[in-house]
Protein backbone atom coordinates (compact mmCIF):
# COMPACT_ATOMS: atom_id res chain seq x y z
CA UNK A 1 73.19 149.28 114.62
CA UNK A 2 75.82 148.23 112.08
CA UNK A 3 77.33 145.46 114.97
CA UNK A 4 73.67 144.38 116.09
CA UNK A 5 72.91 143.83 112.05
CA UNK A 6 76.25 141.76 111.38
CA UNK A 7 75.79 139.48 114.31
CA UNK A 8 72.27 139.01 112.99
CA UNK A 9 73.28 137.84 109.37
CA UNK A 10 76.17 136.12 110.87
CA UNK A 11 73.68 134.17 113.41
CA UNK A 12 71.41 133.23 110.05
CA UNK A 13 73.77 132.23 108.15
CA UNK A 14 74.61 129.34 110.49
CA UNK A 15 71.55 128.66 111.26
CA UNK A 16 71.26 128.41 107.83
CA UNK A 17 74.57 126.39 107.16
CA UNK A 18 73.13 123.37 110.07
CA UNK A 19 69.62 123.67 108.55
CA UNK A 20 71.56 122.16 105.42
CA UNK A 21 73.28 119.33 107.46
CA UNK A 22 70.29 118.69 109.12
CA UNK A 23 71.79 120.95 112.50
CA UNK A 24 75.00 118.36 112.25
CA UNK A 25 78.65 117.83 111.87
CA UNK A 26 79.71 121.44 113.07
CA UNK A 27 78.51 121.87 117.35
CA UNK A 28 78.93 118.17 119.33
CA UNK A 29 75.40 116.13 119.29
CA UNK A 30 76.50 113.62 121.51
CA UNK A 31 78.73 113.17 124.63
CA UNK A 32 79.69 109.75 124.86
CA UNK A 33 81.16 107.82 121.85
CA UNK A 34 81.26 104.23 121.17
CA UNK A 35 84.38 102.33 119.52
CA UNK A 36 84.32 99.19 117.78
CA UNK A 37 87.50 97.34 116.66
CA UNK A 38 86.73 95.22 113.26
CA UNK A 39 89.09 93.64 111.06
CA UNK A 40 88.89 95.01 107.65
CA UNK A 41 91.69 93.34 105.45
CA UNK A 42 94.82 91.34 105.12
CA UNK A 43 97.94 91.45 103.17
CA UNK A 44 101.44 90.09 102.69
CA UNK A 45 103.53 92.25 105.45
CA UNK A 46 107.70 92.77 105.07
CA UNK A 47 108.16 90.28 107.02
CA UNK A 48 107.00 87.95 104.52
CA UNK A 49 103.95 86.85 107.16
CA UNK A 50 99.97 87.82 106.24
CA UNK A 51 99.27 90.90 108.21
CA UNK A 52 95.60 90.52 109.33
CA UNK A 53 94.65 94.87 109.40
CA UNK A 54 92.01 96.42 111.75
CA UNK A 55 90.41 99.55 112.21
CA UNK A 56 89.03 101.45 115.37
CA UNK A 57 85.37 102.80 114.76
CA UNK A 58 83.96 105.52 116.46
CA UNK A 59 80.50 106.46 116.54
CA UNK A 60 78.28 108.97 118.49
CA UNK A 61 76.41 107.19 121.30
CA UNK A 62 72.67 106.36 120.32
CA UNK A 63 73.14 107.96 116.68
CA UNK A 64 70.78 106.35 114.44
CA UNK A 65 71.38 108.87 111.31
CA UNK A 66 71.93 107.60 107.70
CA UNK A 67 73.68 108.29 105.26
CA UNK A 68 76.71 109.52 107.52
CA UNK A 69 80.15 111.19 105.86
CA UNK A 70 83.62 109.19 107.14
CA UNK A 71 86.70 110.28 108.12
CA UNK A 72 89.59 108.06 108.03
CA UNK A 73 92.80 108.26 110.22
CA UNK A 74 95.72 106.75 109.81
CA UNK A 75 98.69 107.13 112.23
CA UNK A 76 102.64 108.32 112.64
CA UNK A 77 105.83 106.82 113.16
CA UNK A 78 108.05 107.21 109.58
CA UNK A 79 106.79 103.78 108.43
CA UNK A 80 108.16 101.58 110.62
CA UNK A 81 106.64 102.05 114.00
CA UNK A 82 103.19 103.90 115.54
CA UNK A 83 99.52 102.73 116.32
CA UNK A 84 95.91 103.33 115.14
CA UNK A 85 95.30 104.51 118.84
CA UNK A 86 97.67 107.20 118.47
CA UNK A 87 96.82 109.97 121.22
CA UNK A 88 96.44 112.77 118.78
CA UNK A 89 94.21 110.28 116.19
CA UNK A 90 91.65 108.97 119.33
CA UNK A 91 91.50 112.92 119.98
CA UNK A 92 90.09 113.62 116.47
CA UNK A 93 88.08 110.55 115.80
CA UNK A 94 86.27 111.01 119.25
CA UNK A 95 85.78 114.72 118.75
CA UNK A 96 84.45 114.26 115.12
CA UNK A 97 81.77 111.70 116.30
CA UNK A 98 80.37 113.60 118.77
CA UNK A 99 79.69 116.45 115.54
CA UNK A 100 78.10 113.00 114.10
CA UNK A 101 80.66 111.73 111.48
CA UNK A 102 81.72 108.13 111.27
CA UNK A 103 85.44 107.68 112.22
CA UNK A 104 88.05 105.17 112.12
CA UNK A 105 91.48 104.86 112.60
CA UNK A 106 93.27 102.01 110.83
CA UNK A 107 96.11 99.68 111.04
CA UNK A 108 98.51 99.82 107.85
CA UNK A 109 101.91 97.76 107.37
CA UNK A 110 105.13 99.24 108.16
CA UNK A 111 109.02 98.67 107.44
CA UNK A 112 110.62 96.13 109.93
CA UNK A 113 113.53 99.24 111.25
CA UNK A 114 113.99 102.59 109.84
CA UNK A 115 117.20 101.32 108.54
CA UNK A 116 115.19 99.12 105.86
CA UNK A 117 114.14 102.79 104.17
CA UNK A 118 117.53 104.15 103.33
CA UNK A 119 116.74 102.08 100.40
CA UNK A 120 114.71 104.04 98.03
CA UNK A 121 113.02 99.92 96.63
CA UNK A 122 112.07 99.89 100.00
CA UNK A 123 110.59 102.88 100.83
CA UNK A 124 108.62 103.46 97.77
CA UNK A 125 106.96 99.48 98.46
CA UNK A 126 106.28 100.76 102.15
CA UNK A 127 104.91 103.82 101.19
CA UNK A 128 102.87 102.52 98.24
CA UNK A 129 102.03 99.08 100.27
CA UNK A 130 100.20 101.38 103.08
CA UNK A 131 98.39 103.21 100.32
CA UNK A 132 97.09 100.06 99.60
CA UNK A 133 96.14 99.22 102.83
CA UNK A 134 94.55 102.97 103.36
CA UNK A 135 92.13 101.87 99.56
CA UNK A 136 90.98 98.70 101.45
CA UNK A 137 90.09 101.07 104.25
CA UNK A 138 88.02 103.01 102.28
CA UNK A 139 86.47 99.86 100.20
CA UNK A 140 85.47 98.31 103.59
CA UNK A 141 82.91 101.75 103.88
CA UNK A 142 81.53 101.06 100.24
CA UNK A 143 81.33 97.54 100.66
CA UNK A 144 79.34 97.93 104.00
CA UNK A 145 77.15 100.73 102.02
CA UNK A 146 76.51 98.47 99.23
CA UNK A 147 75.67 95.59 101.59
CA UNK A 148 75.04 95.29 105.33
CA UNK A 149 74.77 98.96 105.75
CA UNK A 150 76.01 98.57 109.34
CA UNK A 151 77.92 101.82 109.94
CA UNK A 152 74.70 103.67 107.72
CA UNK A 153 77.19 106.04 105.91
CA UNK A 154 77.77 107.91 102.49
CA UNK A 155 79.67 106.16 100.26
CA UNK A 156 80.12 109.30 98.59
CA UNK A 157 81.21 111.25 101.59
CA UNK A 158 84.81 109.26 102.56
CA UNK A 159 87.53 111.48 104.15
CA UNK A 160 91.05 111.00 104.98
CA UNK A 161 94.51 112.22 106.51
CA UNK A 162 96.62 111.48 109.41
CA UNK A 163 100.05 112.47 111.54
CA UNK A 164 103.26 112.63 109.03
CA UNK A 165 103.50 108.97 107.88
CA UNK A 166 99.99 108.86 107.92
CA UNK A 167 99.84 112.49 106.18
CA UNK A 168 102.49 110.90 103.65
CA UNK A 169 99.73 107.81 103.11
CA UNK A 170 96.63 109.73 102.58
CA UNK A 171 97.82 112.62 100.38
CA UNK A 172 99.71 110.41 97.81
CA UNK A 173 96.66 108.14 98.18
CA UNK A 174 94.48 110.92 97.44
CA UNK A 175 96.33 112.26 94.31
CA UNK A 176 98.25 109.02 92.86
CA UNK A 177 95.43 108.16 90.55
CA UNK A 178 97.43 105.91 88.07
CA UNK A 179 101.30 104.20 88.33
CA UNK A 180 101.67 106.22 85.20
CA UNK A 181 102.20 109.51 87.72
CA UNK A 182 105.15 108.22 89.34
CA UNK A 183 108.82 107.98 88.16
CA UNK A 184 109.35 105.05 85.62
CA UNK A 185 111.31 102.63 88.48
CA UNK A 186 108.58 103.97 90.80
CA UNK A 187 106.34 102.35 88.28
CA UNK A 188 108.16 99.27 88.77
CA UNK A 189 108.54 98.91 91.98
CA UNK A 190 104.98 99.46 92.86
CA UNK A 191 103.64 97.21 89.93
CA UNK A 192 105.52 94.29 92.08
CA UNK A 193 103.54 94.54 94.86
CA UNK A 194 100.24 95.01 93.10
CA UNK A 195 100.07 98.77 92.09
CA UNK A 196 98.76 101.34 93.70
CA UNK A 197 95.18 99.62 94.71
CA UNK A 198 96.60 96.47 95.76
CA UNK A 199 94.76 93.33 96.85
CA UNK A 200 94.56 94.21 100.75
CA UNK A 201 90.67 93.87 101.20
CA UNK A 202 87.31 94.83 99.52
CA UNK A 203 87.85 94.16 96.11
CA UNK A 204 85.29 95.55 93.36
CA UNK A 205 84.81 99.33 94.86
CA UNK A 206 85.97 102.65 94.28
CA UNK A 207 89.09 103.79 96.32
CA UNK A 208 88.68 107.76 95.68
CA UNK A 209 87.96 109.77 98.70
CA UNK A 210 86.23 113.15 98.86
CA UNK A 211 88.78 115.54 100.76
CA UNK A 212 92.25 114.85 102.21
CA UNK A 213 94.55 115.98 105.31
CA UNK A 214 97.76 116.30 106.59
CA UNK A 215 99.27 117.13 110.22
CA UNK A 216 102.84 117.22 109.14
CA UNK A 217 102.16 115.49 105.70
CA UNK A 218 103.51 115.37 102.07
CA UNK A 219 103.58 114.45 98.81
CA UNK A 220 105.74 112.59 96.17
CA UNK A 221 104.82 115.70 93.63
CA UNK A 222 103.14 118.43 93.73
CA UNK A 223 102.43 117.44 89.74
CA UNK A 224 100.61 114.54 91.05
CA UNK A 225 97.39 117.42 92.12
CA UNK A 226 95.47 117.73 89.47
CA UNK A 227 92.61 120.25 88.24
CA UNK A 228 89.67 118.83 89.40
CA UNK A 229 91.16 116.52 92.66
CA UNK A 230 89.70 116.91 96.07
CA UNK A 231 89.91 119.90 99.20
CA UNK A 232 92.85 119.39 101.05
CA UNK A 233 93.64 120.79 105.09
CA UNK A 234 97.03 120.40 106.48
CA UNK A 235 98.71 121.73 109.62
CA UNK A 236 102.85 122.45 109.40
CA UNK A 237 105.62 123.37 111.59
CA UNK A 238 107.83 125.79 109.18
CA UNK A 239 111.30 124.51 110.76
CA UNK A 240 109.77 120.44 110.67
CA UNK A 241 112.99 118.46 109.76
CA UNK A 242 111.18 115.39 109.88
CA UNK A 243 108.57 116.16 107.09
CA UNK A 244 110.15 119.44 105.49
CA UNK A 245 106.91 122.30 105.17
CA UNK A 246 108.93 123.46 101.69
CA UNK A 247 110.71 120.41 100.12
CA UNK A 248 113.24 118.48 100.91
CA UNK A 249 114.24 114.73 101.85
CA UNK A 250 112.60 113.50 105.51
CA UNK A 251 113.68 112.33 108.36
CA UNK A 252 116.31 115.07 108.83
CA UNK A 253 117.81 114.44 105.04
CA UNK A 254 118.03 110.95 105.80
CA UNK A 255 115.46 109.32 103.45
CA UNK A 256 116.45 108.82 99.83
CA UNK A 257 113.57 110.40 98.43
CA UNK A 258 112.51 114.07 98.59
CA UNK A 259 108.75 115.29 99.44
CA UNK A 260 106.65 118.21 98.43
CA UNK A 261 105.93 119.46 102.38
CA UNK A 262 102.19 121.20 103.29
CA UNK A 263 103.35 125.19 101.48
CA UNK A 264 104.32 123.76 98.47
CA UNK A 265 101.09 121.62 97.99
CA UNK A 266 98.81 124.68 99.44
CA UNK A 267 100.96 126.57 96.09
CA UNK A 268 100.02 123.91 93.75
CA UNK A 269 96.52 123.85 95.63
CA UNK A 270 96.13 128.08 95.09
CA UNK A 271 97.06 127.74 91.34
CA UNK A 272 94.52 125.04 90.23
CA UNK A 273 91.80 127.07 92.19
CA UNK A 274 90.78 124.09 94.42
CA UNK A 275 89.58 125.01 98.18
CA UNK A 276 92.35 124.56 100.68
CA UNK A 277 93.02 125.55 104.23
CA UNK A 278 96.75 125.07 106.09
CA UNK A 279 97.52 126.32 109.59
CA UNK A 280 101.31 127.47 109.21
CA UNK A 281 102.93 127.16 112.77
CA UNK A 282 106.97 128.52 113.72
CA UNK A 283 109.03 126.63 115.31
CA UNK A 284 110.65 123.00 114.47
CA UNK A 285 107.62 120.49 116.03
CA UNK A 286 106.68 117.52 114.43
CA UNK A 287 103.74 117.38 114.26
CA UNK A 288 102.92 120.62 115.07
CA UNK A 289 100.56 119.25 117.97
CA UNK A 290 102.46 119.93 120.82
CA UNK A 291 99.71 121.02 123.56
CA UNK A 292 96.03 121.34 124.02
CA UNK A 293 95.49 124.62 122.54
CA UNK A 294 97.34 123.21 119.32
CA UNK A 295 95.08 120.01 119.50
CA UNK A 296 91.84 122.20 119.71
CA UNK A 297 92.64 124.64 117.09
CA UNK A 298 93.64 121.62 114.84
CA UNK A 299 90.21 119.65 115.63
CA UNK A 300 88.71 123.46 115.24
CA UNK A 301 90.26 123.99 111.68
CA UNK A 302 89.47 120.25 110.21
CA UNK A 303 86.19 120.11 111.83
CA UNK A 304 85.75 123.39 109.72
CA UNK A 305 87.47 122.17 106.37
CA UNK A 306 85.16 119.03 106.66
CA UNK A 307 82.15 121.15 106.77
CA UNK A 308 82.90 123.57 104.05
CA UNK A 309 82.87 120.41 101.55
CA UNK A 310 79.94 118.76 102.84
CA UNK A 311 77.66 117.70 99.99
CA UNK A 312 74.78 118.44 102.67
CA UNK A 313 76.09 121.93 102.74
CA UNK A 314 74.77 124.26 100.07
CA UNK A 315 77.45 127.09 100.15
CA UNK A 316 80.45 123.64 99.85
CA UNK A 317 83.27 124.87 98.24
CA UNK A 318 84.24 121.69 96.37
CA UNK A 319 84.55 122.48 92.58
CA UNK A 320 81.47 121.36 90.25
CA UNK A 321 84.27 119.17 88.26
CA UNK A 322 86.10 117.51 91.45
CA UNK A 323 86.37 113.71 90.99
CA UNK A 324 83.83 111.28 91.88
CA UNK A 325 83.90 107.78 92.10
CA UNK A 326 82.44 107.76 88.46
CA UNK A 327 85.39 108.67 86.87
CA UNK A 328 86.67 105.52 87.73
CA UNK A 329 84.25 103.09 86.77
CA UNK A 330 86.54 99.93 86.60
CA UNK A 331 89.07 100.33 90.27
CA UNK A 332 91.82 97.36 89.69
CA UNK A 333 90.75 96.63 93.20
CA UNK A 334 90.77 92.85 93.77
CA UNK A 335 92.25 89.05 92.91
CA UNK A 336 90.99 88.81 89.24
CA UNK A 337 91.78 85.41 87.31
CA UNK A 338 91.56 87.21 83.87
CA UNK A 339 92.55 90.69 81.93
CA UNK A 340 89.99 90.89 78.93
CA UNK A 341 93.06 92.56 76.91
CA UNK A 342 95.17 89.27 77.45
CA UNK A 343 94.92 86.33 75.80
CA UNK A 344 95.24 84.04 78.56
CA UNK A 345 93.96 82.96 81.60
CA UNK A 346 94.50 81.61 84.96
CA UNK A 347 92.87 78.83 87.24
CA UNK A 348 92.17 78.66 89.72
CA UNK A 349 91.72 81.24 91.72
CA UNK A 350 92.60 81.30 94.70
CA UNK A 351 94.39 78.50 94.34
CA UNK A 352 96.17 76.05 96.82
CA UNK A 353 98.21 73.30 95.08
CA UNK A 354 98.61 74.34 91.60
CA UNK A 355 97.38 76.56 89.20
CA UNK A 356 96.90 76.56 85.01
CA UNK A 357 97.87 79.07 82.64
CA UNK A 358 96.25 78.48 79.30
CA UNK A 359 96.23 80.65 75.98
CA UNK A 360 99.55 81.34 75.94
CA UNK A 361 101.30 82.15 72.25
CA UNK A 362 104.72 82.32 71.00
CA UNK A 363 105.08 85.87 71.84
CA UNK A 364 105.35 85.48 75.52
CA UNK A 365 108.89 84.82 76.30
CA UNK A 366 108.92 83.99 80.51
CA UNK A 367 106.92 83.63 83.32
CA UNK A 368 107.45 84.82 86.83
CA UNK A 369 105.90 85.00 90.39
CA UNK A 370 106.23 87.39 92.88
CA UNK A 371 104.93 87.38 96.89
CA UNK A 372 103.90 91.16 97.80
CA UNK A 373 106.88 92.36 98.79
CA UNK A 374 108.24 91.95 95.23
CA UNK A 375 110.20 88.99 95.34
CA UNK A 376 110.32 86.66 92.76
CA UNK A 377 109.54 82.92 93.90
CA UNK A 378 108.89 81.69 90.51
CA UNK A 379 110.67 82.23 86.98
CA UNK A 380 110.16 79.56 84.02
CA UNK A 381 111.61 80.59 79.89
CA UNK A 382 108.59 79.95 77.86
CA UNK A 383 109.44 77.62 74.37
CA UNK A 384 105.69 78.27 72.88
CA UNK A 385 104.01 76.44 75.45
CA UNK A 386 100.56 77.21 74.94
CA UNK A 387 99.25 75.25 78.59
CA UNK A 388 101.33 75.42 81.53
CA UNK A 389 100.76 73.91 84.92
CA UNK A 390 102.66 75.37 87.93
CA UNK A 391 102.89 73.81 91.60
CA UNK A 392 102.21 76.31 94.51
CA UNK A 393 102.52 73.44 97.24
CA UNK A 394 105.32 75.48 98.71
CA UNK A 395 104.13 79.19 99.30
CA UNK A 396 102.73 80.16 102.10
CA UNK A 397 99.09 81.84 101.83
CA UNK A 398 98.80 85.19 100.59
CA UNK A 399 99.10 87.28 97.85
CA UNK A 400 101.02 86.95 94.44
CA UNK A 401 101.14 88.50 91.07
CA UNK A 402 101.98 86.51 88.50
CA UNK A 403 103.77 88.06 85.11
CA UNK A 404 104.19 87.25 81.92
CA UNK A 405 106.88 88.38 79.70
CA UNK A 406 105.85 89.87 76.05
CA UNK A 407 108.71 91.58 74.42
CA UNK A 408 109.08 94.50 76.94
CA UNK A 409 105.96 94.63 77.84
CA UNK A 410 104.37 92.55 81.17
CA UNK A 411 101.05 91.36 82.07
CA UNK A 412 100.36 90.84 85.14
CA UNK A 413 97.59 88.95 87.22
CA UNK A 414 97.23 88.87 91.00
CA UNK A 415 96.99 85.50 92.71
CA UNK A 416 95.83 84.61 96.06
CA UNK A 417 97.01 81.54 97.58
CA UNK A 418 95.19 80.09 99.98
């Protein structure tokens, strides 16, 4: 009796669960999915050449819901080499959209070798130049919610994660709120190439995603997670030398930074109280995705984590105070011409031939340009000028940030040439 009454309660309780989601996103509603391949953003790659980025979409066949939660993907390869149509990624993304989400799996730019990140400048521009690319990912979704609604999803349903590099990307993406996180030449080094939001795409929406996930993924600091940040799922080989599950510098002690690996953010995760799943796995594979019964457990597990933070899903086990795209009501997400807390301006923008900065005082000492890689192309002393004309005739289209100088402070606008 005791058996026939548990599978009972267990039986309602699902029913229950898909009643909430409207009987979706957990069993597969469709058998066929349809990919689209759209370009959603462009920025200054390594190679000093304007990357145009694209994303694979995957939808269920004939699925006409609104109002549709996304899951991001983003692929593998140590930042300098891998593909959006990763094997492991197309897995999840098709598997996902036949439970009805709304998946893509994006381009972001990469290192030209793995030699270029023994260089901690480098890496950290990499690293923090994807992020950027992984925000105008998510943008493209709010921008198509607030316009065309295409792709009919929830702007205030956006996933993502992806395969160590990828992992690496979405985490830090997911709990790097502010440059004032990271070390001070961190700082630095991502204020050259336009902070951690960037100017890759979809200016003038929120970047903050809903839930995060790892397959072999880490973070810069496990300080970065705070109280009231989104779920997070991750998958871990305990022996992984490539992303260390503990901490430790990647690619086999290579890398000249060190990473908080999938049990030490899962520690951090336990402590603050926020809902978090990881599937611990022995051995040294990386990722730990090594055969089918690996893959299926994997899709098994996020498919699950996904659900359990769905906002259609009355038992969710988000917390009531997790983040929302409210609490950051002004996203420096775009090519701006003017900072209401400076004094002066810039025009215009973009710009092709030359541009005008006006409003300058006495108290700003120099003037420099950088491309997106953080190179300077431009450096002038200021004498009081209060007008000053520059010519751009020689740089190639993209994006710059242009800086001024104020004792040891900087202000900095971004400027797109085009």
């Amino acid at each position: 009796m005791k058996t026939i009454f548990t599978s009972f309660f267990l039986f309602f309780t699902l029913f229950l669960f898909a009643q909430d989601c409207d009987n979706r996103y957990q069993a597969d509603l469709f058998t066929n999915v349809d990919v689209t391949t759209v370009k959603y953003g462009e920025a200054m790659n390594r190679q000093g050449v304007l990357q145009e980025l694209y994303m694979d979409i995957y939808q269920g066949q004939g699925d006409t819901a609104s109002n549709r939660p996304v899951v991001l993907f983003c692929f593998g390869g140590s930042f300098y080499t891998g593909s959006r149509t990763s094997q492991e990624l197309v897995y999840f993304a098709t598997e996902l959209a036949k439970k009805g989400y709304v998946c893509a799996s994006i381009d972001y730019r990469l290192a030209t070798s793995v030699i270029d990140l023994i260089q901690e400048e480098v890496m950290v521009k990499v690293v923090f130049g994807a992020v950027q690319d992984g925000k105008a990912a998510i943008r493209f979704f709010r921008e198509d919610a607030a316009t065309t609604n295409t792709y009919k999803v929830d702007s205030n349903q956006i996933f993502i994660g992806g395969t160590s590099a990828g992992g690496i990307l979405s985490i830090n993406l997911a709990y790097v709120d502010d440059l004032e996180q990271l070390p001070t030449t961190w700082q630095t080094w991502a204020d050259e190439i336009g902070g951690i939001e960037g100017s890759s795409g979809n200016p003038g929406h929120c970047s903050y995603v809903n839930g995060v996930f790892g397959f072999a993924g880490a973070v810069g600091d496990t300080a970065y997670i705070e109280a009231n940040d989104p779920p997070f799922y991750g998958c871990h080989s305990t022996g992984d030398q490539t992303v260390l599950f503990g901490y430790g510098a990647p690619l086999n002690g290579f890398a000249p930074v060190s990473l908080y690996g999938s049990s030490l953010i899962e520690a951090r995760m336990n402590n603050l109280g926020i809902y978090n799943s990881v599937d611990v796995y022995s051995g040294s594979n990386h990722p730990p995705l090594n055969n089918q019964t690996r893959l299926t457990d994997t899709k098994n597990n996020l498919s699950e984590f996904l659900f359990n933070i769905l906002d259609c899903n009355s038992n969710d086990r988000k917390l009531a105070s997790q983040k929302s795209c409210e609490d950051f009501s002004n996203p420096s997400t775009g090519i701006v011409s003017a900072n209401p807390n400076y004094t002066w301006t810039l025009y215009p923008n973009p710009a092709k031939s030359q541009i005008n900065i006006e409003g300058l005082n006495a108290t700003y000492s120099s003037v420099h340009i950088y491309d997106a890689l953080g190179r300077e192309v431009f450096y002038q002393n200021l004498n009081g000028e209060q007008n000053l004309k520059i010519n751009i005739e020689n740089f190639v289209r993209g994006v710059y940030f242009v800086s001024l100088n104020k004792g040891q402070a900087k202000e900095r606008i971004s400027l797109l040439v085009d």
